[in-house]
Protein backbone atom coordinates (compact mmCIF):
# COMPACT_ATOMS: atom_id res chain seq x y z
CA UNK A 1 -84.79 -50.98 229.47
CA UNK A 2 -81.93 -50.08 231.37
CA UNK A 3 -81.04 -51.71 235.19
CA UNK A 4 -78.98 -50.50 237.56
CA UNK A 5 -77.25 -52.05 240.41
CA UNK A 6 -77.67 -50.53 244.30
CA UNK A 7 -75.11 -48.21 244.82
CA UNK A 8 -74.55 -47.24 241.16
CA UNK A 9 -75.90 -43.90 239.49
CA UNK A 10 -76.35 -43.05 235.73
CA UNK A 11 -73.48 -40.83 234.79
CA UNK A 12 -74.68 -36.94 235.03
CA UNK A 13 -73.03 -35.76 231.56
CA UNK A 14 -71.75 -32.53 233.89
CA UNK A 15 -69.14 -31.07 233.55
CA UNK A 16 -66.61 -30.79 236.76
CA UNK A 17 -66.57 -27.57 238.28
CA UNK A 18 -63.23 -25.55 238.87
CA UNK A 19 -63.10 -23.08 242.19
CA UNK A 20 -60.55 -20.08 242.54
CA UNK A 21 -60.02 -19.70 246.63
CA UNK A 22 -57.53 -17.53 246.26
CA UNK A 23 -57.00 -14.50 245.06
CA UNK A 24 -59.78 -12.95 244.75
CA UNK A 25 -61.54 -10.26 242.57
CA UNK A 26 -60.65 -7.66 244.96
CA UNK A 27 -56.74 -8.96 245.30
CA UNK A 28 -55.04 -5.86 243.47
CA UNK A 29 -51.40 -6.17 242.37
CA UNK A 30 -48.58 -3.84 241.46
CA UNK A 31 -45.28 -4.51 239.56
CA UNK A 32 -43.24 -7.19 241.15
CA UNK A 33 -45.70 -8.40 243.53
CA UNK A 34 -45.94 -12.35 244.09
CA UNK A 35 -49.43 -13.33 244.24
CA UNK A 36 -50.57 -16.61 245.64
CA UNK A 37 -53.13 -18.83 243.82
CA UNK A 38 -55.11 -22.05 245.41
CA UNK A 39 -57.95 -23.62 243.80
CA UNK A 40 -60.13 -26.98 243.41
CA UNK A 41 -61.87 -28.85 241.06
CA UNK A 42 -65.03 -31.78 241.77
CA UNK A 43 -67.03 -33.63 239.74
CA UNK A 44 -70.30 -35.19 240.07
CA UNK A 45 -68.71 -38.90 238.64
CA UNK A 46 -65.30 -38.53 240.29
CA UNK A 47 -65.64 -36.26 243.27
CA UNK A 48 -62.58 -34.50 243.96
CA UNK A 49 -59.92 -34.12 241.57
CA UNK A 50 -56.49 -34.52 242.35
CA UNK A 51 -53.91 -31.59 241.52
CA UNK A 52 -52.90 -33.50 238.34
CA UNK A 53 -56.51 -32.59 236.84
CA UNK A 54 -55.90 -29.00 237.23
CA UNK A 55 -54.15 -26.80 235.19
CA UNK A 56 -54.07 -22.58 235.09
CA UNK A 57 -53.08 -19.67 233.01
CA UNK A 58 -51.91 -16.09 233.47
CA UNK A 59 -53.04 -13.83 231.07
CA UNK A 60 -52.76 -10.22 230.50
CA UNK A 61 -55.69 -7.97 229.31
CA UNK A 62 -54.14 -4.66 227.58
CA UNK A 63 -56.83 -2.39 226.64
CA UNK A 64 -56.61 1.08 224.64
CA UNK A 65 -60.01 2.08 225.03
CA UNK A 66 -63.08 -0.26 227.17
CA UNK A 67 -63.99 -1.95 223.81
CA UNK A 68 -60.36 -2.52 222.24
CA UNK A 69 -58.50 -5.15 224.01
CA UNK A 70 -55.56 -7.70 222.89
CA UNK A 71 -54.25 -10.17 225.20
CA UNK A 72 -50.71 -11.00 226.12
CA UNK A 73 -50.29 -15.01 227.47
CA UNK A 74 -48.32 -14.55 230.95
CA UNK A 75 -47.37 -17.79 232.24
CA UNK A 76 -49.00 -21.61 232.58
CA UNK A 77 -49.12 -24.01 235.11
CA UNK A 78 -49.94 -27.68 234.78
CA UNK A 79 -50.80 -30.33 237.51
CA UNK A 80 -50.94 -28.07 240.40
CA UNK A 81 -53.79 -27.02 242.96
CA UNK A 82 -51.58 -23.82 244.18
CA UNK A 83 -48.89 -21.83 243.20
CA UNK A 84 -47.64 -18.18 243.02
CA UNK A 85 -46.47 -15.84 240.23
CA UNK A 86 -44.80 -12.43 240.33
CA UNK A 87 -46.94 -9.75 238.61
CA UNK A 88 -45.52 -8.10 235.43
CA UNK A 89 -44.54 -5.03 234.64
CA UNK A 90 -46.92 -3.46 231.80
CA UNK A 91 -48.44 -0.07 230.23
CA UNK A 92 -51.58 0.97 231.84
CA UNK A 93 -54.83 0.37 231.10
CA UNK A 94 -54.32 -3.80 231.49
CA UNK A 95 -55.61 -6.12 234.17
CA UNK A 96 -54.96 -9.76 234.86
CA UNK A 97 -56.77 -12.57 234.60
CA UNK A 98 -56.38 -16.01 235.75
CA UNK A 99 -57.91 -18.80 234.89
CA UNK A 100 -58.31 -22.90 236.28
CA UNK A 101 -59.37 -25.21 234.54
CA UNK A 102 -60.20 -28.85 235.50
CA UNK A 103 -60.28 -31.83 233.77
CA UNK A 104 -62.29 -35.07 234.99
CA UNK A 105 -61.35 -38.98 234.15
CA UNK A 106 -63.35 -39.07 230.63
CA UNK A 107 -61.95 -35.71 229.90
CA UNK A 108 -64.47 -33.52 230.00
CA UNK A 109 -63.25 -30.02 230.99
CA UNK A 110 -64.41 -26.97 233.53
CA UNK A 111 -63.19 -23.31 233.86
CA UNK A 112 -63.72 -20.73 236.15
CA UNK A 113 -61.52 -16.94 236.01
CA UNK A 114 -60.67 -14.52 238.23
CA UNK A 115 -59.66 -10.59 236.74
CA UNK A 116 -57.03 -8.84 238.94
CA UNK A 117 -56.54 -5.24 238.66
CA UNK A 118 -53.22 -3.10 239.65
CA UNK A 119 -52.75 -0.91 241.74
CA UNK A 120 -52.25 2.53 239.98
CA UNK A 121 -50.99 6.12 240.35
CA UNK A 122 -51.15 9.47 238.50
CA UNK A 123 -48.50 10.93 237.06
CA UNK A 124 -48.63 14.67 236.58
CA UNK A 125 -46.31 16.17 233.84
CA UNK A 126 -45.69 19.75 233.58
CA UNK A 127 -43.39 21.55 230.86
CA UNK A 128 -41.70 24.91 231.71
CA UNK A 129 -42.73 26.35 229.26
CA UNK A 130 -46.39 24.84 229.48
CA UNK A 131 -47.14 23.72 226.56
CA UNK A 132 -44.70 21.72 225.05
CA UNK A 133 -44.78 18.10 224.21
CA UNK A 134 -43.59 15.31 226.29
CA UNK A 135 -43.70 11.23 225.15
CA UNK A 136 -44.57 9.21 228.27
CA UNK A 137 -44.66 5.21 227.16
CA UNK A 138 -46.06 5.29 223.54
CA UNK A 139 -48.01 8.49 223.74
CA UNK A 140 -46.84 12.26 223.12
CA UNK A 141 -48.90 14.84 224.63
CA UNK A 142 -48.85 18.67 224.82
CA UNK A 143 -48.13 19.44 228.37
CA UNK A 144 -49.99 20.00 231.19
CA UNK A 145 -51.49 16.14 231.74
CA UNK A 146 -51.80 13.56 234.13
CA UNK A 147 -50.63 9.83 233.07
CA UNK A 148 -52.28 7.09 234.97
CA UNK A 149 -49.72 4.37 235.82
CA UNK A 150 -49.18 0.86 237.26
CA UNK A 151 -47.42 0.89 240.56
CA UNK A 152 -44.00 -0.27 240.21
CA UNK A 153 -44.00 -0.06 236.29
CA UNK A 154 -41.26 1.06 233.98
CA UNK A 155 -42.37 4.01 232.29
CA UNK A 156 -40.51 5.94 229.58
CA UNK A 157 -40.27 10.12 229.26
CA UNK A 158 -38.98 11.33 226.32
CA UNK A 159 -38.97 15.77 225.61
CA UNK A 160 -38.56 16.07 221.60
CA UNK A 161 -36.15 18.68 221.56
CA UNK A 162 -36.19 20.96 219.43
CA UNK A 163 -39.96 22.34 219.92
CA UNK A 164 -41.37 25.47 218.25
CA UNK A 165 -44.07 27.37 220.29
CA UNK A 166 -45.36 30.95 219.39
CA UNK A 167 -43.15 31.17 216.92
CA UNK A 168 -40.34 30.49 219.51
CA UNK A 169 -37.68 27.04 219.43
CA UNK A 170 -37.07 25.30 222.65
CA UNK A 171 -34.33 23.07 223.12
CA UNK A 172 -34.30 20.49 225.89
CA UNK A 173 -32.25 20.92 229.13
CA UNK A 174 -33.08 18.96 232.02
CA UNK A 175 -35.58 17.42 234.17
CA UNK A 176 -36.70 19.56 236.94
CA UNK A 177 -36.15 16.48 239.52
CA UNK A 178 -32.64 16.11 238.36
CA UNK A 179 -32.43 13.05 236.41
């Protein structure tokens, strides 16, 4: 039989909870951008926890297709309620996510994430001839196409040169915008 003294509760065995007020899921990012983060963490047993519980990590999602994903670790932060971070400059399709995590007293842990997607733009890329192959970031392509981007991203072009078409070789000579 167990007693307890007025004012005293049996411990809950939950975990604390971790809250991401900013950003949000529709905060959108491109290349460069500093993003803000604030958060907060409570437990039933402690109340609210102090920065020092909290800790957060920035990770990138890069993702081929829907279903084949790899992540790239960003950046970490330790003992901090807020905070900013300057998003980086990646290949498209990839998203961010970060996460908080809080940590009570006795060590028990709680996380909550938040994805952020970038901001993007089409590319159109147009061979004169059409039909000749350009590289744009790790793909080559026969030309017409449209390449969907991160805003503010480095992207590389490449034009294999020579190219056979028809029975006909092409060698490279410039870039129709000049560079």
């Amino acid at each position: 039989n167990t007693s307890y003294q007025q004012g005293t509760s049996e411990p809950t065995n939950q975990p604390p909870t971790a809250t991401i007020i900013s950003p949000t899921s529709s905060t959108t990012w491109a290349v460069g951008e500093t993003i803000s983060f604030f958060g907060s963490g409570s437990d039933p047993e402690d109340g609210d926890l102090p920065a020092s519980a909290m800790s957060w990590a920035l990770v990138m999602h890069h993702c081929a297709t829907p279903s084949d994903c790899h992540q790239h670790p960003v950046e970490t932060f330790s003992a901090v309620a807020s905070g900013s971070f300057v998003a980086p400059d990646h290949e498209y399709p990839s998203h961010l996510e970060l996460t908080l995590t809080v940590t009570d007293q006795n060590g028990a842990s709680g996380s909550t994430s938040v994805l952020l997607q970038p901001k993007t733009v089409d590319l159109t890329f147009q061979t004169d001839p059409t039909g000749l192959t350009l590289t744009v970031g790790s793909v080559s392509q026969t030309a017409p196409f449209i390449r969907t981007v991160i805003v503010g991203s480095t992207t590389s072009i490449a034009a294999p040169s020579p190219q056979t078409r028809n029975n006909t070789t092409y060698v490279f000579h410039s870039w129709s915008h000049g560079g």
